[in-house]
PDB file of N, CA and C in Angstrom:
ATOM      1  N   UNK A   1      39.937 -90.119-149.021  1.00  0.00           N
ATOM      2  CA  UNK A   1      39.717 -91.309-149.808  1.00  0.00           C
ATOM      3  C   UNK A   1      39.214 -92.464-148.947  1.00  0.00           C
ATOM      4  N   UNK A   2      39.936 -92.474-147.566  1.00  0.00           N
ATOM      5  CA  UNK A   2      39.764 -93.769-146.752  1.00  0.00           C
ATOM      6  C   UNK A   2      38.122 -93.322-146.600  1.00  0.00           C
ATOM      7  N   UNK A   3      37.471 -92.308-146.078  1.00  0.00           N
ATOM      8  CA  UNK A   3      36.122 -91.520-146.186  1.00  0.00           C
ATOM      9  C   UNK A   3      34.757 -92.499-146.967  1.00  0.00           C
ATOM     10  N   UNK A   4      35.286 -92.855-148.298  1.00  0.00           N
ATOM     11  CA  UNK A   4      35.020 -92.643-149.707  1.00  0.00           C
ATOM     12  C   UNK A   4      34.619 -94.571-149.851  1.00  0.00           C
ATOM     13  N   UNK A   5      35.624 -94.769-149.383  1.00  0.00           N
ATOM     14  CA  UNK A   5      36.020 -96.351-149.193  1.00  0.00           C
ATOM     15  C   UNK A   5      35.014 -96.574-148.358  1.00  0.00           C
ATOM     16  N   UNK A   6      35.093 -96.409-146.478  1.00  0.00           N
ATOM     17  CA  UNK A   6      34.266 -96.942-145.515  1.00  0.00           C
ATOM     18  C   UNK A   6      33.025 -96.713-146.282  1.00  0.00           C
ATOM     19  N   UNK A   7      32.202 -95.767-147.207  1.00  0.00           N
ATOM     20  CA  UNK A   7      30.965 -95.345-147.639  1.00  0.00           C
ATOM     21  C   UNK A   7      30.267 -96.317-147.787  1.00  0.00           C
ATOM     22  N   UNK A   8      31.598 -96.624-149.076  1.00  0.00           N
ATOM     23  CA  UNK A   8      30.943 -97.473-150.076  1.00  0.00           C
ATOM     24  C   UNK A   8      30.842 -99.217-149.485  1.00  0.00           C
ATOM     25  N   UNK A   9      31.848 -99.469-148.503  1.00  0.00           N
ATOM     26  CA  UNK A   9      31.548-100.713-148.090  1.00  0.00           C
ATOM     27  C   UNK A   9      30.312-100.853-147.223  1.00  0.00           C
ATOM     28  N   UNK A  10      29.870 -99.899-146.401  1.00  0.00           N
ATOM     29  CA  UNK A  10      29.196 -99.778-145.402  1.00  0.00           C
ATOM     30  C   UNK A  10      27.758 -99.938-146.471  1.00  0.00           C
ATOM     31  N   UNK A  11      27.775 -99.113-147.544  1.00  0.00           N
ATOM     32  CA  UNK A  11      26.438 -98.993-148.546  1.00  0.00           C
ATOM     33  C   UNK A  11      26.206-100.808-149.213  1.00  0.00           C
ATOM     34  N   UNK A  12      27.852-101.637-149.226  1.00  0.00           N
ATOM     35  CA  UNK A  12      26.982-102.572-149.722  1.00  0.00           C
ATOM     36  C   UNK A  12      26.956-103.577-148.591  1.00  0.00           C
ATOM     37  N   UNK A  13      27.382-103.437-147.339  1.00  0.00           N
ATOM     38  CA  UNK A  13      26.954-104.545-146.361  1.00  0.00           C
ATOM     39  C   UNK A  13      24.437-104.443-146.226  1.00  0.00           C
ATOM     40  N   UNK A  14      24.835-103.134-146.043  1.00  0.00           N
ATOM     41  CA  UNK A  14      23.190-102.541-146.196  1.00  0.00           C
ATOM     42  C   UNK A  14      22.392-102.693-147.046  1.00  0.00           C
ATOM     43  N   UNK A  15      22.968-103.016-148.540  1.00  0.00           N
ATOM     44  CA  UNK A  15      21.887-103.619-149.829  1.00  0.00           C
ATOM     45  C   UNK A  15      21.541-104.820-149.454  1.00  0.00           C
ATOM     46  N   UNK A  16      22.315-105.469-148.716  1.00  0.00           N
ATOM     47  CA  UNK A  16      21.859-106.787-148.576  1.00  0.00           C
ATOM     48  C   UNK A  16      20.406-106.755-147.326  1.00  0.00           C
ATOM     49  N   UNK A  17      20.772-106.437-146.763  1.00  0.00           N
ATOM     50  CA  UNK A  17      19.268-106.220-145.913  1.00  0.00           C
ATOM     51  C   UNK A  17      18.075-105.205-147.030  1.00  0.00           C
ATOM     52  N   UNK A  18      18.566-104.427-147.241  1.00  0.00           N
ATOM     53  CA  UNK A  18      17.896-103.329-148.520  1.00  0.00           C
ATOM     54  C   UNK A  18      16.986-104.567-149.622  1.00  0.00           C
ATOM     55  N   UNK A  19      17.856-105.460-150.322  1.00  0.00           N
ATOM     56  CA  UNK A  19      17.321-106.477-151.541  1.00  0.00           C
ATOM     57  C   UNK A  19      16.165-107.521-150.345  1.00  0.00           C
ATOM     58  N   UNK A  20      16.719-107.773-148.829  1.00  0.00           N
ATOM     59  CA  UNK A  20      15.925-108.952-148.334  1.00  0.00           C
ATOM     60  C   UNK A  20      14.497-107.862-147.724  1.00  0.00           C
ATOM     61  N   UNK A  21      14.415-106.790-148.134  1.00  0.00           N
ATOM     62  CA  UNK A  21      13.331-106.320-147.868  1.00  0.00           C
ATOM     63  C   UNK A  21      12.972-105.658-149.135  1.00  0.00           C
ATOM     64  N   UNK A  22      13.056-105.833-149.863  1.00  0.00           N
ATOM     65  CA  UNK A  22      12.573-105.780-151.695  1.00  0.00           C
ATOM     66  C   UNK A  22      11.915-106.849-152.237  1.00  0.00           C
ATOM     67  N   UNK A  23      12.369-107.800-151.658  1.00  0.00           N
ATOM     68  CA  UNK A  23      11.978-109.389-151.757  1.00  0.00           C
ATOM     69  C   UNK A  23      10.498-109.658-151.141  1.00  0.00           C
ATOM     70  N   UNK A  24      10.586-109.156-149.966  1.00  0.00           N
ATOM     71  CA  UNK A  24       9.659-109.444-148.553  1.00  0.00           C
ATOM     72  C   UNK A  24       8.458-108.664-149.594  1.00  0.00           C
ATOM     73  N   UNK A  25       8.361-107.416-149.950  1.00  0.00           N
ATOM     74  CA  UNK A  25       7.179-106.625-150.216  1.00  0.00           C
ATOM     75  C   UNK A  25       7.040-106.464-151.804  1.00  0.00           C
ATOM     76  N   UNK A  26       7.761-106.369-152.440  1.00  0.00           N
ATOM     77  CA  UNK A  26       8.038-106.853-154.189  1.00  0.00           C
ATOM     78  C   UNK A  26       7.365-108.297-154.686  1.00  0.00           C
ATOM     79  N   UNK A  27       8.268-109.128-154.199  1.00  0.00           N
ATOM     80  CA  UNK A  27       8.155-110.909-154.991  1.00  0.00           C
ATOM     81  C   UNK A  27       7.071-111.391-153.865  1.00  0.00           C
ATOM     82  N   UNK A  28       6.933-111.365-152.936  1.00  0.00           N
ATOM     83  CA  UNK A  28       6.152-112.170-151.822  1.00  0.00           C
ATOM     84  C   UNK A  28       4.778-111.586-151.470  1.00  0.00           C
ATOM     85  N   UNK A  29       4.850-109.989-152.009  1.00  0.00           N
ATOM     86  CA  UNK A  29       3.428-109.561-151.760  1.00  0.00           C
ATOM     87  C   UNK A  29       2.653-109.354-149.676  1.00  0.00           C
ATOM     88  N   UNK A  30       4.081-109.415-149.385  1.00  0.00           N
ATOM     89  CA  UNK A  30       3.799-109.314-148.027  1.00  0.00           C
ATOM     90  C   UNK A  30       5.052-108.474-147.415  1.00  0.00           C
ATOM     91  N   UNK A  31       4.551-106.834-146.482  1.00  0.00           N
ATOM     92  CA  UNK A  31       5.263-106.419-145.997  1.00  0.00           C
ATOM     93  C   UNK A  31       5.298-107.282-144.673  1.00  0.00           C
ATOM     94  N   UNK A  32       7.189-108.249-144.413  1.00  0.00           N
ATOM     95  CA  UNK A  32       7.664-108.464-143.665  1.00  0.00           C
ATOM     96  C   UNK A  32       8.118-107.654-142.925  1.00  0.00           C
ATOM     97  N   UNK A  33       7.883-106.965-141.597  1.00  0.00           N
ATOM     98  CA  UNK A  33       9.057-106.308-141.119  1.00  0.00           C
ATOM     99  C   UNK A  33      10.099-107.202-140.197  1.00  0.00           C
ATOM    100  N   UNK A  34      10.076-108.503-140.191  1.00  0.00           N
ATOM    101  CA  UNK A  34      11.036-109.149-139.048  1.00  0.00           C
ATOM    102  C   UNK A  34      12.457-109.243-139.791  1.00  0.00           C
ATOM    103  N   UNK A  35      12.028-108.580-141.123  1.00  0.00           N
ATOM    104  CA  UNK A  35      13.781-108.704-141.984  1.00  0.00           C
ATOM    105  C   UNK A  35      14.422-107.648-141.325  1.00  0.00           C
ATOM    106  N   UNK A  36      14.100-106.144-140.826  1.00  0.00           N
ATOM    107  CA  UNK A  36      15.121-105.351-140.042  1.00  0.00           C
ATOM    108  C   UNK A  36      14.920-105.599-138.904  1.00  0.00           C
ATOM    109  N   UNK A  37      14.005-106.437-137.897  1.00  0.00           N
ATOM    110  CA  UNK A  37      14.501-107.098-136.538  1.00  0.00           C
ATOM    111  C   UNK A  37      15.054-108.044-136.578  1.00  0.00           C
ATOM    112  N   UNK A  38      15.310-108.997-137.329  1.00  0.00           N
ATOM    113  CA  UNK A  38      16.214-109.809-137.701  1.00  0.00           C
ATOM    114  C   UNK A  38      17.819-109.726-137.504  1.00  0.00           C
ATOM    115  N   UNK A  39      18.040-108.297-138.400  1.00  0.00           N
ATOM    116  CA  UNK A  39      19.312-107.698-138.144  1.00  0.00           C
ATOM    117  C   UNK A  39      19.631-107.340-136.809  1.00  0.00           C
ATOM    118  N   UNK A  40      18.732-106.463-136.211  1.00  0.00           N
ATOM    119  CA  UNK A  40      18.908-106.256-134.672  1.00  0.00           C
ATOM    120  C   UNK A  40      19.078-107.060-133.571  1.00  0.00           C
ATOM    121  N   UNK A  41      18.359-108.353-133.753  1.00  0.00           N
ATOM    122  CA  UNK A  41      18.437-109.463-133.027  1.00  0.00           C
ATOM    123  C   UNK A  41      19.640-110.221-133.211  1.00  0.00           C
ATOM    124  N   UNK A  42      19.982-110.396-134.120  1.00  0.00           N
ATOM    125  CA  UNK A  42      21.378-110.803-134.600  1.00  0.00           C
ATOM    126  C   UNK A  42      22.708-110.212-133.961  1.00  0.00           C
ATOM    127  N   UNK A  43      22.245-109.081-134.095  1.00  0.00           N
ATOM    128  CA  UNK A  43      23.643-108.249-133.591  1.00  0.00           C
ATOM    129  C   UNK A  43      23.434-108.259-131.717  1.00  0.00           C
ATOM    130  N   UNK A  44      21.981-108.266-131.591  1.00  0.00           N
ATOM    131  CA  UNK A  44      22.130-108.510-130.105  1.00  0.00           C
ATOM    132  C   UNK A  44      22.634-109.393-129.549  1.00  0.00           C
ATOM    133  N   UNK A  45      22.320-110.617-130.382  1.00  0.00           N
ATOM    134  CA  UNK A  45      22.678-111.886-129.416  1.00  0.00           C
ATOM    135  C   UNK A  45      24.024-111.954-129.573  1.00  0.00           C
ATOM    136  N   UNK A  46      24.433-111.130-130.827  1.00  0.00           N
ATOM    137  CA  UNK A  46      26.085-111.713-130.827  1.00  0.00           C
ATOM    138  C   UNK A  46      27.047-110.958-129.757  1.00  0.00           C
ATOM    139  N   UNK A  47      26.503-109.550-130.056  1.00  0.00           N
ATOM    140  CA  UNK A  47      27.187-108.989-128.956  1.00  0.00           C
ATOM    141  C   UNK A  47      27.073-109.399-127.484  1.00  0.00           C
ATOM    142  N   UNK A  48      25.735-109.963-127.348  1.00  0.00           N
ATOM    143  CA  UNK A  48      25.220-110.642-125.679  1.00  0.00           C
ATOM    144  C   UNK A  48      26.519-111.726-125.152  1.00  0.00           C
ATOM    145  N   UNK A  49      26.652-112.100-126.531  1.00  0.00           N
ATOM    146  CA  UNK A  49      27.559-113.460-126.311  1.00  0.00           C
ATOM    147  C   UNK A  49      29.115-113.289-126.518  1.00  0.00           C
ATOM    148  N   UNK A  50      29.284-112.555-127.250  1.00  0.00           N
ATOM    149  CA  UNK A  50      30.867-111.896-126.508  1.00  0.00           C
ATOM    150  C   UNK A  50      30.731-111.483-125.544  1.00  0.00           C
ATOM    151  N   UNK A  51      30.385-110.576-125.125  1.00  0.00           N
ATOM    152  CA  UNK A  51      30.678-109.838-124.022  1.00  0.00           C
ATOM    153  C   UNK A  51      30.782-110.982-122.884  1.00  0.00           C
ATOM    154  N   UNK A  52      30.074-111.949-122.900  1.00  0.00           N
ATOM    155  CA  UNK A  52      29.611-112.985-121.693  1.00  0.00           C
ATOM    156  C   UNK A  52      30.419-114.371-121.843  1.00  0.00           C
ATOM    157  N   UNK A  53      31.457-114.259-123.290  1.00  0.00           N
ATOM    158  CA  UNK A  53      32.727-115.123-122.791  1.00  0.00           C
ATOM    159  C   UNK A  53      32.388-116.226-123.943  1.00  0.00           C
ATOM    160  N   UNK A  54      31.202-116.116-124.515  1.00  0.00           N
ATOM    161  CA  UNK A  54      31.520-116.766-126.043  1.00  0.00           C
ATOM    162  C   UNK A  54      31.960-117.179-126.971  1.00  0.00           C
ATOM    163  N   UNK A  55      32.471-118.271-127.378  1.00  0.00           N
ATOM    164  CA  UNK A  55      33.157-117.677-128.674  1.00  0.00           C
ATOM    165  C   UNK A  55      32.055-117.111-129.916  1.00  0.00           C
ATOM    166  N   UNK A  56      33.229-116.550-130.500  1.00  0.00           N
ATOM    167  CA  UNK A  56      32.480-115.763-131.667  1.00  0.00           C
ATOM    168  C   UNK A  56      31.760-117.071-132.875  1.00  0.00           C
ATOM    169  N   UNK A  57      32.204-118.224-132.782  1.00  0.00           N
ATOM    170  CA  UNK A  57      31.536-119.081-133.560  1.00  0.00           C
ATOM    171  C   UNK A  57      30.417-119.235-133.116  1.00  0.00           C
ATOM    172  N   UNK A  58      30.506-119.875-131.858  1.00  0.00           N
ATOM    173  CA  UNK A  58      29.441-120.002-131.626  1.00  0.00           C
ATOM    174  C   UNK A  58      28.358-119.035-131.195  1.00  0.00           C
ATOM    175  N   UNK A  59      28.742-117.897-130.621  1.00  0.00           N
ATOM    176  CA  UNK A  59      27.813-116.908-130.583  1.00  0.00           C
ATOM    177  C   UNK A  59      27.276-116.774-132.491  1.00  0.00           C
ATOM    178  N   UNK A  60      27.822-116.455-133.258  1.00  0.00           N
ATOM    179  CA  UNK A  60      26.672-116.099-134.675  1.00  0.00           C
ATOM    180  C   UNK A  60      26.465-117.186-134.969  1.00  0.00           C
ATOM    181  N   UNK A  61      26.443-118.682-134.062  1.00  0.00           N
ATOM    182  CA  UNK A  61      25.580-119.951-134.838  1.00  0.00           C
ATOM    183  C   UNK A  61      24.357-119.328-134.043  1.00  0.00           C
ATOM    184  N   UNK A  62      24.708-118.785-132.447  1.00  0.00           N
ATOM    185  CA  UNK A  62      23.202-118.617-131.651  1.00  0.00           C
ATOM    186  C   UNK A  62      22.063-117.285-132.644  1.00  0.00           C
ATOM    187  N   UNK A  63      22.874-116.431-133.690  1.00  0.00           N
ATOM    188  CA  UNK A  63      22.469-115.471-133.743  1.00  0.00           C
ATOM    189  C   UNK A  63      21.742-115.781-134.700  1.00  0.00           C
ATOM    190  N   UNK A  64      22.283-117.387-136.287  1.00  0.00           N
ATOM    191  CA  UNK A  64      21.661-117.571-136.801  1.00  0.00           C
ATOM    192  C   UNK A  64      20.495-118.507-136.542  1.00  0.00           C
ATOM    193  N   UNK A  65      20.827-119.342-135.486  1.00  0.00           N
ATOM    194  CA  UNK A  65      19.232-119.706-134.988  1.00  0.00           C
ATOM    195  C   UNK A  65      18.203-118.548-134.732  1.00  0.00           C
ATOM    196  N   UNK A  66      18.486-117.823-134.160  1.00  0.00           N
ATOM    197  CA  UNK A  66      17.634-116.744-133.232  1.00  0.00           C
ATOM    198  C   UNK A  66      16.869-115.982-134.523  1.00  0.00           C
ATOM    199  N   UNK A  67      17.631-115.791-135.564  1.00  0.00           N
ATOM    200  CA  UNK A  67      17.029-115.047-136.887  1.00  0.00           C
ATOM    201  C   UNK A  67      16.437-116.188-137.462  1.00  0.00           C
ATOM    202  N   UNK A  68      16.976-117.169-137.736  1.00  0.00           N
ATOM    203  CA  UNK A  68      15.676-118.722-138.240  1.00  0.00           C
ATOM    204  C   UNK A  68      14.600-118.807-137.348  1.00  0.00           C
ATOM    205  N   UNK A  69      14.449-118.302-136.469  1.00  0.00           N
ATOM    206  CA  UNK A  69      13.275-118.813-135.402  1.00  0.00           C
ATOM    207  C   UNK A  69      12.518-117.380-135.640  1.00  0.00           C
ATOM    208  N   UNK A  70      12.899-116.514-135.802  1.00  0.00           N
ATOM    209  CA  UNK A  70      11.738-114.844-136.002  1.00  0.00           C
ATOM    210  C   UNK A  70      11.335-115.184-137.427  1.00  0.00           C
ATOM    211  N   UNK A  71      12.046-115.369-138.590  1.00  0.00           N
ATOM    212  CA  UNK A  71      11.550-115.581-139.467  1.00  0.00           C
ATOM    213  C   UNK A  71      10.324-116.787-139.701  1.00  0.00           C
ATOM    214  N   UNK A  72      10.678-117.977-138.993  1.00  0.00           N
ATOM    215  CA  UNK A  72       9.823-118.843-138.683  1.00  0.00           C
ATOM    216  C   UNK A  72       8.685-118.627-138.065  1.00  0.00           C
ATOM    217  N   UNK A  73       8.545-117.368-136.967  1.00  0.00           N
ATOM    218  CA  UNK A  73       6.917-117.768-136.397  1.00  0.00           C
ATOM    219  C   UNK A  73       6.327-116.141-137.373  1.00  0.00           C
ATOM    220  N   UNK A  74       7.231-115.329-137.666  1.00  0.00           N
ATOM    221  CA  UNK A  74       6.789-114.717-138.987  1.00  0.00           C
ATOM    222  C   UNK A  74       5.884-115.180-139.752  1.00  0.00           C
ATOM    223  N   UNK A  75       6.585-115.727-140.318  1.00  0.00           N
ATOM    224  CA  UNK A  75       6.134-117.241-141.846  1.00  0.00           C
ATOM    225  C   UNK A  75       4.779-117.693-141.263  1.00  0.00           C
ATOM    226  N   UNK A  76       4.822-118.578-140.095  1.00  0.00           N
ATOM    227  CA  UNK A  76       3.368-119.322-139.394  1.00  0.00           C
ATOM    228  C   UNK A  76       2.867-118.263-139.259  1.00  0.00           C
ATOM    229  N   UNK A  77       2.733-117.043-138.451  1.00  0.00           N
ATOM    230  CA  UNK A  77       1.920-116.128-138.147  1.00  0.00           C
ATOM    231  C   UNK A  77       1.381-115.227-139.287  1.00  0.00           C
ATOM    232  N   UNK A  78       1.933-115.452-140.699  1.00  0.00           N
ATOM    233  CA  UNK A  78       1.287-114.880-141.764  1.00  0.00           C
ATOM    234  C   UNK A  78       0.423-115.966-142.373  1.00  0.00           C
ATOM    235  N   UNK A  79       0.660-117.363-142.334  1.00  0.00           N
ATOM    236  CA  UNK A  79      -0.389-118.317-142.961  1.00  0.00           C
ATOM    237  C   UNK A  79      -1.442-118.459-141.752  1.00  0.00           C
ATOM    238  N   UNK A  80      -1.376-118.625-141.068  1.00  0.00           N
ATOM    239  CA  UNK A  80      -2.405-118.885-139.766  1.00  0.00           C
ATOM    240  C   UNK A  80      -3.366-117.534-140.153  1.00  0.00           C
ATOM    241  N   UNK A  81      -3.134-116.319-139.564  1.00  0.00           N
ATOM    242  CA  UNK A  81      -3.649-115.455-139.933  1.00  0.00           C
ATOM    243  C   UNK A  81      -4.238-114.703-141.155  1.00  0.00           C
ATOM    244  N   UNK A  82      -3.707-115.369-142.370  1.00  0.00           N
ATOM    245  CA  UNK A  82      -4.318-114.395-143.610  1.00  0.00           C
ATOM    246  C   UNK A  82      -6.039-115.351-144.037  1.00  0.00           C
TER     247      UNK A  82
END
């Protein structure tokens, strides 16, 4: 049962990245891929920053800058370019 449980939580932490890349190529008409480096970068910096004596606040404020700033030259680098 515990099996059954982790599944299903694990399936909806993942819709949420799943819907922000439904969004990206659905409603916006533009395949984004910086929505699953986004995630990766996120988890890098956070883990970078525990490990190195962080706190955990402030390490995922660094992680949500770091994902505002990919999405950002994203964004410019699709109007500049199209």
């Amino acid at each position: 049962m515990t099996g059954i449980v982790s599944v299903v939580i694990q399936s909806l932490i993942l819709s949420i990245m799943a819907l922000g890349i439904y969004i990206s190529y659905k409603i916006l008409d533009f395949p984004d891929l910086s929505v699953d480096g986004s995630f990766s970068l996120g988890g890098a910096v956070i883990a970078f920053s525990l490990t190195n004596g962080i706190s955990p606040t402030l390490g995922t404020l660094l992680a949500l800058i770091c994902g505002l700033i990919s999405g950002l030259v994203t964004g410019i680098l699709h109007i500049k370019l199209k």
